[in-house]
C-alpha atoms as a PDB file:
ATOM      1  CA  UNK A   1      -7.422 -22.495 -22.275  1.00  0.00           C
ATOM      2  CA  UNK A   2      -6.761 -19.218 -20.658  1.00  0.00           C
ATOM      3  CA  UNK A   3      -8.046 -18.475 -17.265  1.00  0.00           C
ATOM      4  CA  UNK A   4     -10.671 -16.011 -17.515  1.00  0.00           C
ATOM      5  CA  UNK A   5     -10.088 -12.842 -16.017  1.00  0.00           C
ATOM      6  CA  UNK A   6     -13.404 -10.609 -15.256  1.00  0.00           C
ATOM      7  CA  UNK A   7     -13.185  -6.847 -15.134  1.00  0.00           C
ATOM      8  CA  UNK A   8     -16.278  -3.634 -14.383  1.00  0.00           C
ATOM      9  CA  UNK A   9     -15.879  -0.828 -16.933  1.00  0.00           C
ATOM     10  CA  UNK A  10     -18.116   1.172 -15.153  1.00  0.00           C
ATOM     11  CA  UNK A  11      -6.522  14.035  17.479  1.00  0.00           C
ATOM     12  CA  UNK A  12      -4.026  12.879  16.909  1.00  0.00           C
ATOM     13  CA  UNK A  13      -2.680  11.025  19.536  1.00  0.00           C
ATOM     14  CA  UNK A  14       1.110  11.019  19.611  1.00  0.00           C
ATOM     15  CA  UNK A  15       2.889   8.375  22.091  1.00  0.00           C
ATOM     16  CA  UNK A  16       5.566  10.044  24.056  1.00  0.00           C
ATOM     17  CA  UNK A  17       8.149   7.204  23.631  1.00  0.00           C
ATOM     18  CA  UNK A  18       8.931   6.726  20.370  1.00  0.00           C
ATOM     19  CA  UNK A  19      11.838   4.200  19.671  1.00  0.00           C
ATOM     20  CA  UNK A  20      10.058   0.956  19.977  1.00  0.00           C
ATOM     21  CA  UNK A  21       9.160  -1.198  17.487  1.00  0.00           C
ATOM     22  CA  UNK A  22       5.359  -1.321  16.481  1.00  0.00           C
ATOM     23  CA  UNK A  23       3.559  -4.806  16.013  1.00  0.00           C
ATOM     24  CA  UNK A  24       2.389  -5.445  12.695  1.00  0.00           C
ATOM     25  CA  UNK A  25      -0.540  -5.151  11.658  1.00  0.00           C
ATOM     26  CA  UNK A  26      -3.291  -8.368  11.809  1.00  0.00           C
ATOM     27  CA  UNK A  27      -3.482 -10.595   8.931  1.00  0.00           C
ATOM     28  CA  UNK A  28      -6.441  -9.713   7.271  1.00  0.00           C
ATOM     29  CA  UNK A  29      -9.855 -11.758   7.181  1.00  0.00           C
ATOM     30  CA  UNK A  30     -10.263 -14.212   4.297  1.00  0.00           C
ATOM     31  CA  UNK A  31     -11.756 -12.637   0.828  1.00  0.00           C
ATOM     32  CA  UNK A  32     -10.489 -12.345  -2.931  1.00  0.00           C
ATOM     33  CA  UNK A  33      -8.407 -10.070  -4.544  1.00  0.00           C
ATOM     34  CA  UNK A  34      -8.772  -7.354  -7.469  1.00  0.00           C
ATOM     35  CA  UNK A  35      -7.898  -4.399  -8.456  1.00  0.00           C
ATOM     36  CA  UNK A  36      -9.194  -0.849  -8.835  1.00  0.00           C
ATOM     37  CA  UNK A  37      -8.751   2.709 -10.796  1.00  0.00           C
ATOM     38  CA  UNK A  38      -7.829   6.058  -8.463  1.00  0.00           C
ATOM     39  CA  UNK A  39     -11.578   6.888  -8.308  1.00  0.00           C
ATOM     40  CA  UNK A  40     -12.266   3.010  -6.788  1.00  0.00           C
ATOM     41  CA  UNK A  41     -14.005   1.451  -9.639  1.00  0.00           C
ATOM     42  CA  UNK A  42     -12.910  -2.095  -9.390  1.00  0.00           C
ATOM     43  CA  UNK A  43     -11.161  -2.711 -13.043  1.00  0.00           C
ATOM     44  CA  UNK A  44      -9.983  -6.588 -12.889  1.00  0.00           C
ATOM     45  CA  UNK A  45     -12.577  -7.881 -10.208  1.00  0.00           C
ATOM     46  CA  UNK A  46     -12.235  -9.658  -6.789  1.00  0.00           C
ATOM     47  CA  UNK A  47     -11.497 -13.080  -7.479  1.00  0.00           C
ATOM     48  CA  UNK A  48      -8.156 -13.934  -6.831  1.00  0.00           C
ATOM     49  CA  UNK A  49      -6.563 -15.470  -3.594  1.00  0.00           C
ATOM     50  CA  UNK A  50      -3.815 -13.728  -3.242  1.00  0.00           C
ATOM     51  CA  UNK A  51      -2.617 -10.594  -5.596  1.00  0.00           C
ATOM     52  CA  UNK A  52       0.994  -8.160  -6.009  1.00  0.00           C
ATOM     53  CA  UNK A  53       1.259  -4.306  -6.865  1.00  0.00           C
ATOM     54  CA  UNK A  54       1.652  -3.792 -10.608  1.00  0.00           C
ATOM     55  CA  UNK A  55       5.245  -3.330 -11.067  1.00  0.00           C
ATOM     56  CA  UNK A  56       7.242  -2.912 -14.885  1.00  0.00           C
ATOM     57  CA  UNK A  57       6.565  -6.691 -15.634  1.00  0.00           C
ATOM     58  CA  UNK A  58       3.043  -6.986 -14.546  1.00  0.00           C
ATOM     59  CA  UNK A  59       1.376  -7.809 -11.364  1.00  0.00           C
ATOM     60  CA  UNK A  60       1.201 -11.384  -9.981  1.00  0.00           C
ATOM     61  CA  UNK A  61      -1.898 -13.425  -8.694  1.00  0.00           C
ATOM     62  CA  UNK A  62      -2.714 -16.955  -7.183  1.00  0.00           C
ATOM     63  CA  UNK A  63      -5.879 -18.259  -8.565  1.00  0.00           C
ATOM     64  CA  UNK A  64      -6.341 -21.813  -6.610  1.00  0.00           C
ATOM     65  CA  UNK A  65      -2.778 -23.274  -7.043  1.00  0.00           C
ATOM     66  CA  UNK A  66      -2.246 -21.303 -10.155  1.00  0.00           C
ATOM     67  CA  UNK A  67       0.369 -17.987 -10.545  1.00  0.00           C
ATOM     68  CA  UNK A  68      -0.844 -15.553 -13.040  1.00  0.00           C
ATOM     69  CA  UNK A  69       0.812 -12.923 -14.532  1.00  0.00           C
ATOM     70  CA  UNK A  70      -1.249  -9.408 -15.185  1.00  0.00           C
ATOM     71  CA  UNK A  71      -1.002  -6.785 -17.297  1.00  0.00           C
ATOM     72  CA  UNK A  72      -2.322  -2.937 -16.538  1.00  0.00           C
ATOM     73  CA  UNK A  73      -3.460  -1.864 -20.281  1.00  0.00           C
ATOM     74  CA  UNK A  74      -5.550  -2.855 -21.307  1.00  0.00           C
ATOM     75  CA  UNK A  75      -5.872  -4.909 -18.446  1.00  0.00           C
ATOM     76  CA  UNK A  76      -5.782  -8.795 -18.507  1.00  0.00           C
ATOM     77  CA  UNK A  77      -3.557 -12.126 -18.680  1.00  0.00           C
ATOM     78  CA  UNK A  78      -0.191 -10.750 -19.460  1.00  0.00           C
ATOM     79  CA  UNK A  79       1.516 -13.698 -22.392  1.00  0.00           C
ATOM     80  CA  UNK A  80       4.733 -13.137 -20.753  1.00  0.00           C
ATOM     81  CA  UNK A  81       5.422 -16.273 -18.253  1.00  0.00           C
ATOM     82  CA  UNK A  82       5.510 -16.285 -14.618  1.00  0.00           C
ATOM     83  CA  UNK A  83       9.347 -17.128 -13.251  1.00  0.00           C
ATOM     84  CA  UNK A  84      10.533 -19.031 -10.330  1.00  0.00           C
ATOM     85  CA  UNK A  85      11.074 -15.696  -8.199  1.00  0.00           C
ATOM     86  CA  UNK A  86       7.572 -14.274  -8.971  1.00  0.00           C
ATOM     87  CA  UNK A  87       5.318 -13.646  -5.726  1.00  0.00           C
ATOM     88  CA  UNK A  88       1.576 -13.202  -5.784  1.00  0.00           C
ATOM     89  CA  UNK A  89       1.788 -10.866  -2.479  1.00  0.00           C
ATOM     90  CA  UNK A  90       2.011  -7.492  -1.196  1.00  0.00           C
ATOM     91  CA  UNK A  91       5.761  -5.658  -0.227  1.00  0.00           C
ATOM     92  CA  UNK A  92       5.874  -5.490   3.991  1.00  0.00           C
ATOM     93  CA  UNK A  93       4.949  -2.347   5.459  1.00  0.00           C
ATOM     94  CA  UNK A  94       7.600   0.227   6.231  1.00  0.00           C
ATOM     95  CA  UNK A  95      10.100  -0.927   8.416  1.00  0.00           C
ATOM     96  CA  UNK A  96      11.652   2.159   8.701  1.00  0.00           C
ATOM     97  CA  UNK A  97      10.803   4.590  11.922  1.00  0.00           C
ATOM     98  CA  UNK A  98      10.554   7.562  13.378  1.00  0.00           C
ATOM     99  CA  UNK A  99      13.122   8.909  16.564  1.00  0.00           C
ATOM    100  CA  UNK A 100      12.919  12.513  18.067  1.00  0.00           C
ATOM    101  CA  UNK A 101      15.174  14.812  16.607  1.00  0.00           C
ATOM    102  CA  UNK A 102      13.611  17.840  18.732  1.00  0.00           C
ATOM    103  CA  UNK A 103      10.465  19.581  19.701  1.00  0.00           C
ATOM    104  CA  UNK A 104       8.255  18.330  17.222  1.00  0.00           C
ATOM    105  CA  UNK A 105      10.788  17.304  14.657  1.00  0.00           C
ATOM    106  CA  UNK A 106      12.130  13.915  13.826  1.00  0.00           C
ATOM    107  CA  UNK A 107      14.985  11.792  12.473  1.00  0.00           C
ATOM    108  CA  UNK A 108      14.250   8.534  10.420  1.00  0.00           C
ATOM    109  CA  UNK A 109      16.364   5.451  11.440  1.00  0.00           C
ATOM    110  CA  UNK A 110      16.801   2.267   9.815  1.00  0.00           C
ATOM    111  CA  UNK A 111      17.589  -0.151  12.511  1.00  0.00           C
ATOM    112  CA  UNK A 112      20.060   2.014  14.512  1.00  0.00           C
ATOM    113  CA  UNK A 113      21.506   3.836  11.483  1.00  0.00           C
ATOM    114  CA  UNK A 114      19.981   7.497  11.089  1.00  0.00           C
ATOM    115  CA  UNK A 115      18.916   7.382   7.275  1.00  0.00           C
ATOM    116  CA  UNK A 116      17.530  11.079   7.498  1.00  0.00           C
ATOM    117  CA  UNK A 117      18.046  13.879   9.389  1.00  0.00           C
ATOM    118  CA  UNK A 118      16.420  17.226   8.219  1.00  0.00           C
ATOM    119  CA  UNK A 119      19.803  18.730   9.655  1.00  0.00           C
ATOM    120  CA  UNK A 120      22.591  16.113   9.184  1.00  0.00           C
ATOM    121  CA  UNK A 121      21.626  13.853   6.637  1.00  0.00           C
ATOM    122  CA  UNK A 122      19.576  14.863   3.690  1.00  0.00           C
ATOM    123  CA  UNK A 123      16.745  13.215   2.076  1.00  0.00           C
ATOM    124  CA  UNK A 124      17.664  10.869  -0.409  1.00  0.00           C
ATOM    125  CA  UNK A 125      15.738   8.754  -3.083  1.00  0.00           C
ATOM    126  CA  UNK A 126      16.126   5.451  -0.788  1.00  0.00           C
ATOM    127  CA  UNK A 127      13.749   6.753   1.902  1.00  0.00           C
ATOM    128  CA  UNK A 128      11.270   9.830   0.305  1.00  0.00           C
ATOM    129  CA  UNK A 129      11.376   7.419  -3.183  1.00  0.00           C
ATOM    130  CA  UNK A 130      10.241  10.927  -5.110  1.00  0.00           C
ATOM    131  CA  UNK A 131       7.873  11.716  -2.445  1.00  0.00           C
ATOM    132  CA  UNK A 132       7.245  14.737  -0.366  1.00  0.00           C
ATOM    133  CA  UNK A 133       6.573  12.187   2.336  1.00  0.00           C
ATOM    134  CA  UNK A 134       7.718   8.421   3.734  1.00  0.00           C
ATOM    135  CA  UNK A 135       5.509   6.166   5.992  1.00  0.00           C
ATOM    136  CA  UNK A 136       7.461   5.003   8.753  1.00  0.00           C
ATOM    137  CA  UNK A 137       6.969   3.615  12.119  1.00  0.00           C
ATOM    138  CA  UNK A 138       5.784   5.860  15.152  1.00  0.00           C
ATOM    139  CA  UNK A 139       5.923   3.781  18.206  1.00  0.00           C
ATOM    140  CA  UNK A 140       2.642   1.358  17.714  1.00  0.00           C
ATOM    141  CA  UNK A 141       1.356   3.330  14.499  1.00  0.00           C
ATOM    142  CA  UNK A 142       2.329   4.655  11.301  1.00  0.00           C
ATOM    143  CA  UNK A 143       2.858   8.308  10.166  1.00  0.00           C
ATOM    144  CA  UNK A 144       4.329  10.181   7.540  1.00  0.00           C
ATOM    145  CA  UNK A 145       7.038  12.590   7.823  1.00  0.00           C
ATOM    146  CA  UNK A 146       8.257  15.443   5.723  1.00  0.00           C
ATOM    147  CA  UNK A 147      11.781  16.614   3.968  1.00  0.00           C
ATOM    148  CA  UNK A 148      11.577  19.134   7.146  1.00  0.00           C
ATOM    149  CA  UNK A 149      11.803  16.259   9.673  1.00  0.00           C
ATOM    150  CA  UNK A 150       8.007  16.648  10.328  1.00  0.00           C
ATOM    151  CA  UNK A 151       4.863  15.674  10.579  1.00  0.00           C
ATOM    152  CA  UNK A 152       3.510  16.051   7.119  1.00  0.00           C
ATOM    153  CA  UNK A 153       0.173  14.805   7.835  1.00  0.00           C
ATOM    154  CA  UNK A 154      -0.865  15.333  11.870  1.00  0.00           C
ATOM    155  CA  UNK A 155      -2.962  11.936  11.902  1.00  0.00           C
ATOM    156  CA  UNK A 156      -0.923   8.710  12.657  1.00  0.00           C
ATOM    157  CA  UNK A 157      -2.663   5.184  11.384  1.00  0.00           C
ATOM    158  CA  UNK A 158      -3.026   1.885  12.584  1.00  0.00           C
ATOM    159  CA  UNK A 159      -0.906   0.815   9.690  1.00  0.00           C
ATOM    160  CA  UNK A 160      -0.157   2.465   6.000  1.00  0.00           C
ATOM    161  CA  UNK A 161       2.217   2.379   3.475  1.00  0.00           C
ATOM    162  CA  UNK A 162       4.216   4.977   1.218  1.00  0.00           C
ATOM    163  CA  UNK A 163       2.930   7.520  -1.290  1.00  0.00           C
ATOM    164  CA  UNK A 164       2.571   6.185  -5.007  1.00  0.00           C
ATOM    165  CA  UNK A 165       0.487   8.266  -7.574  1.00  0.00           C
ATOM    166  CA  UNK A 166      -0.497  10.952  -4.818  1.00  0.00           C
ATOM    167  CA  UNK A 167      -2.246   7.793  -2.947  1.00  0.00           C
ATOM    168  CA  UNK A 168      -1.204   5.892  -0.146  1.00  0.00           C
ATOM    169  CA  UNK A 169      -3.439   3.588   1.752  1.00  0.00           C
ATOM    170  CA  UNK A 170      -3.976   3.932   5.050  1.00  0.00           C
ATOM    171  CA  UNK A 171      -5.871   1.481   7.867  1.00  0.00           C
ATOM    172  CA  UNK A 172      -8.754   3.454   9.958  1.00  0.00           C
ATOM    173  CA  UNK A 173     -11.320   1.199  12.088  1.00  0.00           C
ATOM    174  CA  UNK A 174      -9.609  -1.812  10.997  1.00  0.00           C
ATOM    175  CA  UNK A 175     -10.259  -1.105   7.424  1.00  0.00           C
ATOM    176  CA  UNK A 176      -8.136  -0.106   4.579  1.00  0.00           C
ATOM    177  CA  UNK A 177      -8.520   2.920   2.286  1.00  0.00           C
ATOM    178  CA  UNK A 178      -6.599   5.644   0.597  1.00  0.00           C
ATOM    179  CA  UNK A 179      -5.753   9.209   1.747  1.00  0.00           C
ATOM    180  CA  UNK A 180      -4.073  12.108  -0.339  1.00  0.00           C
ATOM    181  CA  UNK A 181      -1.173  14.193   0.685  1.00  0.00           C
ATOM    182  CA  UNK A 182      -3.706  16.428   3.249  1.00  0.00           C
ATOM    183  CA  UNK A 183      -4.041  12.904   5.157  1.00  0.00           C
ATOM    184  CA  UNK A 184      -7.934  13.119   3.991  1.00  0.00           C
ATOM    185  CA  UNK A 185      -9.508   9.724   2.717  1.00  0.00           C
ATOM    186  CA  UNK A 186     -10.323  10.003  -0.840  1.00  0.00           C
ATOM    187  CA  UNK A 187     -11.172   6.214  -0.699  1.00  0.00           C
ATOM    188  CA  UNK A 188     -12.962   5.452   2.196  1.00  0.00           C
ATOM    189  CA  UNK A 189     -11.378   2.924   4.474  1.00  0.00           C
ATOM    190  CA  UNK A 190     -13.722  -0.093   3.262  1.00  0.00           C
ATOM    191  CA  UNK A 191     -11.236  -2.811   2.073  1.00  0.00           C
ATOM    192  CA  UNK A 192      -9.986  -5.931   4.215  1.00  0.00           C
ATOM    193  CA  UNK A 193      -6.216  -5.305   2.888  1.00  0.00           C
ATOM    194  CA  UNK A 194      -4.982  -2.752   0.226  1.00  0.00           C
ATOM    195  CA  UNK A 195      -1.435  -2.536  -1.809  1.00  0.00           C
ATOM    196  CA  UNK A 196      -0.316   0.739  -3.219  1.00  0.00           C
ATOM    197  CA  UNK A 197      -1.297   2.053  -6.688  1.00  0.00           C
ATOM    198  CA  UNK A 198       0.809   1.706  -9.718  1.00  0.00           C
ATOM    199  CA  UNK A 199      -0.110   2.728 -13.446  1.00  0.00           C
ATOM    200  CA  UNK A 200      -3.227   3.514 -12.288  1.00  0.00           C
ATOM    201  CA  UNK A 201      -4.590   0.536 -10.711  1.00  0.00           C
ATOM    202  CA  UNK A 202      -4.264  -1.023  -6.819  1.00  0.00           C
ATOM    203  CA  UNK A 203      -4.723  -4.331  -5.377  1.00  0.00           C
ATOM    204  CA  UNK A 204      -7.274  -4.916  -2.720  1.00  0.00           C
ATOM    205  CA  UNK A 205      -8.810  -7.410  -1.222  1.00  0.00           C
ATOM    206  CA  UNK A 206     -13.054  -7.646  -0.381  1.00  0.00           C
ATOM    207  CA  UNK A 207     -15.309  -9.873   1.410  1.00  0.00           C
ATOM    208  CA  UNK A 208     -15.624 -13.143  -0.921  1.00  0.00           C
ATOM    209  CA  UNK A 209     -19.300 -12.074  -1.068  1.00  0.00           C
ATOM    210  CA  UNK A 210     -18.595  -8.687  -2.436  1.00  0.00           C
ATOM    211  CA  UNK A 211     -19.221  -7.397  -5.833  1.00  0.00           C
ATOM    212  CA  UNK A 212     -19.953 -10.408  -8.406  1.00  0.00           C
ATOM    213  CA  UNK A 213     -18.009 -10.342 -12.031  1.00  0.00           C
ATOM    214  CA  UNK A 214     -19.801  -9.304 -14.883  1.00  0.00           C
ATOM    215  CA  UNK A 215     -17.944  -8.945 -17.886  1.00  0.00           C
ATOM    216  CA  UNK A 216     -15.337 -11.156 -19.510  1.00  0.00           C
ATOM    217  CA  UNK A 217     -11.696 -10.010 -20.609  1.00  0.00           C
ATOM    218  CA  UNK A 218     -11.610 -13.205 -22.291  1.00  0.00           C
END
């Protein structure tokens, strides 16, 4: 029998040195997994243990001992199998970070290898990935800089991740959310750990005690 799968219709403070590596950031608290729409409706409710983004095969989840294999529309238990290589978890965070590059303008290294330079070396679909903007490392936070080799959004975060459907979640307080491209929280930071959005849904993660499922896919 299938698992059933439930779903709801319904400042800145910039640190002077800034090659160091940042710590990453603390595993979050123990809850369940779903996902939700751009406007935060949850769509597939919390009830998973652990949960991936939705790639071009389907999300994966861990229900108990048990991969499943999602689908975004309609949303549900996807018939296609799960394979050996299939992870029910959530990419790192950006490893790349930020270096100066002059007054208030920076280069973006990889390790020690400069993968953009607003001057040298131009942006390239590896690091902005069709964005105006990339998450990287800024000493012990996160910000995002622009195809000028600034700051496109003058707030740095705990931790965050890249843009993806004019969203990218960002941690503030300890909790996760999602800000648009003005750095303002259109989801309020509220969720215990959050995964970037992909045709039109996100994984994130909620107190086990948190909203209750009421209506069956299934």
């Amino acid at each position: 029998m299938k698992t059933k799968i439930t779903l709801l219709l319904s400042s800145l403070v910039l640190v002077a040195a800034l090659g160091g590596c940042s710590k990453p950031a603390p595993s979050a608290p123990t809850g369940k997994w779903g996902y939700i729409n751009k406007t935060g409706n949850f769509i597939i409710q919390p009830q998973f243990d652990e949960a991936s983004e939705f790639g071009e095969n389907g999300a994966i989840v861990r229900d108990g001992k048990r991969l499943l294999r999602l689908k975004a529309k309609p949303p549900g238990e996807s018939s296609d199998p799960v394979k050996p290589e299939d992870t029910a978890e959530l990419p790192p965070l950006p490893t790349l970070r930020a270096a100066e590059a002059g007054t208030d303008t920076y280069q973006i290294k990889d390790d020690d290898k400069v993968v953009f330079d607003a001057k040298t070396v131009p942006a390239s679909e590896e690091v902005f990935h069709d964005n105006d903007f990339v998450c990287v490392k800024f000493g012990a936070q996160y910000a995002f800089i622009d195809k000028q080799g600034k700051l496109g959004i003058p707030v740095p975060f705990k931790a965050a991740r890249n843009f993806s459907d004019k969203r990218a979640a960002a941690m503030d307080g300890g909790k996760w959310g999602y800000i648009n491209r003005k750095g303002s929280f259109v989801l309020p930071p509220k969720y215990l750990d959050a995964g970037s959005f992909a045709f039109g849904l996100a994984p994130v993660k909620v107190p086990s005690d948190g909203p209750a499922a009421k209506t069956s896919l299934f």
